[in-house]
Structure formats: C-alpha cells, structure tokens
Protein backbone atom coordinates (compact mmCIF):
# COMPACT_ATOMS: atom_id res chain seq x y z
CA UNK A 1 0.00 0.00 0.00
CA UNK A 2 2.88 2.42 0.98
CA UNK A 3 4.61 1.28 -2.30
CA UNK A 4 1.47 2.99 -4.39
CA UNK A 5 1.14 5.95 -2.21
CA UNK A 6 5.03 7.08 -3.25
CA UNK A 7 4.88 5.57 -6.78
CA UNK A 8 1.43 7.84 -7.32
CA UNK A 9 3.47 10.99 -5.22
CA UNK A 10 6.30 10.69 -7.36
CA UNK A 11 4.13 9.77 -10.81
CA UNK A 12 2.22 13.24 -9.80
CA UNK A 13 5.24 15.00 -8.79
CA UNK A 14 6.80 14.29 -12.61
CA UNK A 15 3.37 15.24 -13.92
CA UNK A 16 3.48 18.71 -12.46
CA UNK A 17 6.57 19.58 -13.51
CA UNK A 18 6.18 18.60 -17.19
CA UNK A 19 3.07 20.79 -17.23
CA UNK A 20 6.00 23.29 -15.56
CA UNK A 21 7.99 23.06 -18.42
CA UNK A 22 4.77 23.04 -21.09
CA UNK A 23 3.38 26.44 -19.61
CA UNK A 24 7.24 27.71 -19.88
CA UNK A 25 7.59 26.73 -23.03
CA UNK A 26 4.34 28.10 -24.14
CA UNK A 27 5.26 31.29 -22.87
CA UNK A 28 8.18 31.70 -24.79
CA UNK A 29 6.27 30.54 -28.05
CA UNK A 30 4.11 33.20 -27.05
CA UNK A 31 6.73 35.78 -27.06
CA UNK A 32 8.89 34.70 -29.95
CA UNK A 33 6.08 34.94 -31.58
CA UNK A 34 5.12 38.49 -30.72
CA UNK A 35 8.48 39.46 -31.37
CA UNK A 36 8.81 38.24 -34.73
CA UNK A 37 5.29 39.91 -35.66
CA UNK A 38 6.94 43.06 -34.65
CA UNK A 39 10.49 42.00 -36.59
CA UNK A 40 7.97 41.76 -39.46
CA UNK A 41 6.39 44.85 -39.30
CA UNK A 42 9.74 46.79 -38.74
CA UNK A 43 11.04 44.89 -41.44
CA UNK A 44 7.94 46.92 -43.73
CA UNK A 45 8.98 50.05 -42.26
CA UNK A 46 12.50 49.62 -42.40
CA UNK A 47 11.86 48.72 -46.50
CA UNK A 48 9.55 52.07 -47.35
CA UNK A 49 10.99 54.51 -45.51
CA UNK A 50 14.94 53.31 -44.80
CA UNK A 51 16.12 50.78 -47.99
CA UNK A 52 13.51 52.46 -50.73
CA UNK A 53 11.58 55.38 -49.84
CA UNK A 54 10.44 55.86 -53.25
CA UNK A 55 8.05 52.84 -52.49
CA UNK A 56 6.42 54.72 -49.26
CA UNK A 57 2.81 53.83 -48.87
CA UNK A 58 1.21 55.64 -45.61
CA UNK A 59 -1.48 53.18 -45.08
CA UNK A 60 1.23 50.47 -45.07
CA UNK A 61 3.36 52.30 -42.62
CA UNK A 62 0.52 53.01 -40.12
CA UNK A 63 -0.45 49.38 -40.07
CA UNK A 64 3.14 48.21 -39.40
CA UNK A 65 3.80 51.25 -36.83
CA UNK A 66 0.52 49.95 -35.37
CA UNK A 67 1.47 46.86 -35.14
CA UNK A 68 4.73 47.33 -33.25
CA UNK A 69 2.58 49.08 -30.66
CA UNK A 70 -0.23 46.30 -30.01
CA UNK A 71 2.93 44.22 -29.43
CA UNK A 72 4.56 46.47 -27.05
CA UNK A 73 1.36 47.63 -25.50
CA UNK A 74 0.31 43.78 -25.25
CA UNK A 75 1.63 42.76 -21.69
CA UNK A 76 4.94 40.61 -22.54
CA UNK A 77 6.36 41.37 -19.65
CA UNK A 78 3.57 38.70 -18.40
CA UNK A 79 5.61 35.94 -20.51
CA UNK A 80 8.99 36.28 -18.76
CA UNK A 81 7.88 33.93 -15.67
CA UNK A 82 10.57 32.27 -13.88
CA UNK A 83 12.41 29.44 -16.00
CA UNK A 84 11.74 31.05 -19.03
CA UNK A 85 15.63 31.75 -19.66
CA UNK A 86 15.51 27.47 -19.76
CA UNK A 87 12.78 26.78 -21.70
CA UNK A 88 11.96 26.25 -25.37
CA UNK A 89 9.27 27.91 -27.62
CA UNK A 90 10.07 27.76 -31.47
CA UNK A 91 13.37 27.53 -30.44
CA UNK A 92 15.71 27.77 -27.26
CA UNK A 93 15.30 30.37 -25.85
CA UNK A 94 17.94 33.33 -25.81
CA UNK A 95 16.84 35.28 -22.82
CA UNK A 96 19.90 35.60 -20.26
CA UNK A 97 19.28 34.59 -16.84
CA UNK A 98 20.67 37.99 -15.47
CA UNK A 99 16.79 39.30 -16.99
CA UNK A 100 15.81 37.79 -13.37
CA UNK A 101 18.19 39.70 -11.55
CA UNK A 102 17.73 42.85 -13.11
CA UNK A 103 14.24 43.50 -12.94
CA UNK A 104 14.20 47.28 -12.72
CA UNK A 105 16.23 47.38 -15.71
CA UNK A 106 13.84 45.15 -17.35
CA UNK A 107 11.08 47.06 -16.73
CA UNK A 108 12.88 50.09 -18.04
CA UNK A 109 13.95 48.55 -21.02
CA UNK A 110 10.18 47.26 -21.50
CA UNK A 111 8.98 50.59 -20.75
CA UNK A 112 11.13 52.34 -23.36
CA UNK A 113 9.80 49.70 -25.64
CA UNK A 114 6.31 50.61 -25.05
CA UNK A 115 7.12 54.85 -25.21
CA UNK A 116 9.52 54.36 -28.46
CA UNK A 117 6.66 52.67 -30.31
CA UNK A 118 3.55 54.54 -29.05
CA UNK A 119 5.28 57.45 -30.79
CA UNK A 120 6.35 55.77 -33.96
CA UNK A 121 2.36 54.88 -34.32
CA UNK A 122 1.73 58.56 -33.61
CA UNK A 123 4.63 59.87 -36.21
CA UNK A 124 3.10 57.23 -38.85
CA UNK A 125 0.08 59.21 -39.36
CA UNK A 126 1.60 62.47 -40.06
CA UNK A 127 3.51 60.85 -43.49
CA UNK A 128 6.54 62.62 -42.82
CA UNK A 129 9.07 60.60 -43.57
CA UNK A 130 11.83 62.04 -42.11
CA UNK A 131 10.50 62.15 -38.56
CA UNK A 132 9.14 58.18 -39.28
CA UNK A 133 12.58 57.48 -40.46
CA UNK A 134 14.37 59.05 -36.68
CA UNK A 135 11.23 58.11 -34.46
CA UNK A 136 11.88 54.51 -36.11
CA UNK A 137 15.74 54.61 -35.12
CA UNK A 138 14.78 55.40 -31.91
CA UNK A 139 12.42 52.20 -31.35
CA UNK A 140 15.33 49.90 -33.07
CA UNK A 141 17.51 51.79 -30.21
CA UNK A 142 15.55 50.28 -27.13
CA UNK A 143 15.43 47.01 -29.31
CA UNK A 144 19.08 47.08 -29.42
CA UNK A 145 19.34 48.13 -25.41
CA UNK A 146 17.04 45.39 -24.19
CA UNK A 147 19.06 43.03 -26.74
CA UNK A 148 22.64 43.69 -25.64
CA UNK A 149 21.46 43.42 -22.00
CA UNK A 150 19.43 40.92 -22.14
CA UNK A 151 19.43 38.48 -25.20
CA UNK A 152 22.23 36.15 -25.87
CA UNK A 153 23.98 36.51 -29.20
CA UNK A 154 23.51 34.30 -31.76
C-alpha cells in the first residue's frame, strides 16, 4: 500500500513539472512569436521609408507602426515567468538569466519599448518621412538596449 502511495506521489510530482515546463515553453512561443510579428512589421517600415523610400505607402506604414505598438502595449512582460531563460518555444530560448536579476532594468527597457513605439504609431500618421525614419531609429535603439542586456547573441 505504501509502495502505491510514493509511486502515485512521485508519478504526480513528474506530472506537475512537465506541465511546468509546457506552460514555460508556451510562454516563450508566445513571445517569440510576438516578437517576430513586430520584426515583421519593422522589417515593412525599415523597406519604405529606410532601404527604398520611393516605395512609401502611408497606409502600409501606419499598419506596421501599429502593429509594433499592439505588441509592445500587449503585456509581454507577463511571458517572462521564472524558467523562461531554460525553456523552449520555437526555439531555445535566448533570454539571459541575469533578466531575473535585473528587474528594474527590465522594466525600463520594456517601458522604453512601449514609449519608443507609441510614438512611432503617432509619427506614422503624419507621413513625414523624415520624422518616421528618426522616431523609427529610436524604437530599433531600445530594441538594441534590451538586446545587448538581455538576449544572448547568436
């Protein structure tokens, strides 16, 4: 009787922790996810108003400038649980484990995120390319911030 009373603890024990590992996992999915939707959309912006700004298309830019925002605006901080530095999503993930012992500079870097890209939605609608072009450059910049802190390099 004792015998099935630790085999089930132990069976239930291994049980939790896989579903551990599957709601890490899913997180990162989650946020690889949102971060190549915004990689895609900065990828449109980069294109029109960067690379080949004779093929500018306002509507175009909005969306994209839009799009970064939802993502920024869209809670990821909520998919950076504990463990998520270990786990995998698409892929491994590349998140440093110093993000957990940082976590007012995580925040800030999240923050700047959210400012930077609020403003490049607001700068899309006015069509002026120029200001798109630096308010753009300044969202890559707390990309880059929260990357070299934060992100291991490939």
């Amino acid at each position: 009787m004792k015998l099935k009373l630790v085999l089930a603890l132990v069976l239930g024990a291994v049980s939790v922790s896989a579903l551990a590992g599957q709601a890490e996992d899913q997180q990162v999915k989650f946020r690889q996810s949102a971060y190549s939707f915004a990689a895609w959309n900065c990828a449109k912006i980069k294109s029109q108003v960067v690379e080949h700004p004779e093929t500018y298309n306002k509507d175009q830019i909005i969306a994209a400038a839009n799009s970064v925002a939802a993502v920024a605006n869209s809670g990821l901080g909520a998919l950076y649980g504990p463990g998520t530095d270990q786990a995998t999503g698409w892929k491994k993930s590349r998140l440093k484990p110093e993000f957990f012992d940082k976590p007012e500079e995580a925040k800030k870097a999240g923050l700047a995120f959210n400012k930077e890209a609020n403003e490049l939605a607001k700068v899309a609608v006015s069509g002026d390319v120029a200001a798109i072009k630096t308010q753009f450059g300044k969202v890559g910049e707390t990309c880059k911030s929260c990357h070299d802190s934060f992100r291991i390099k490939d």
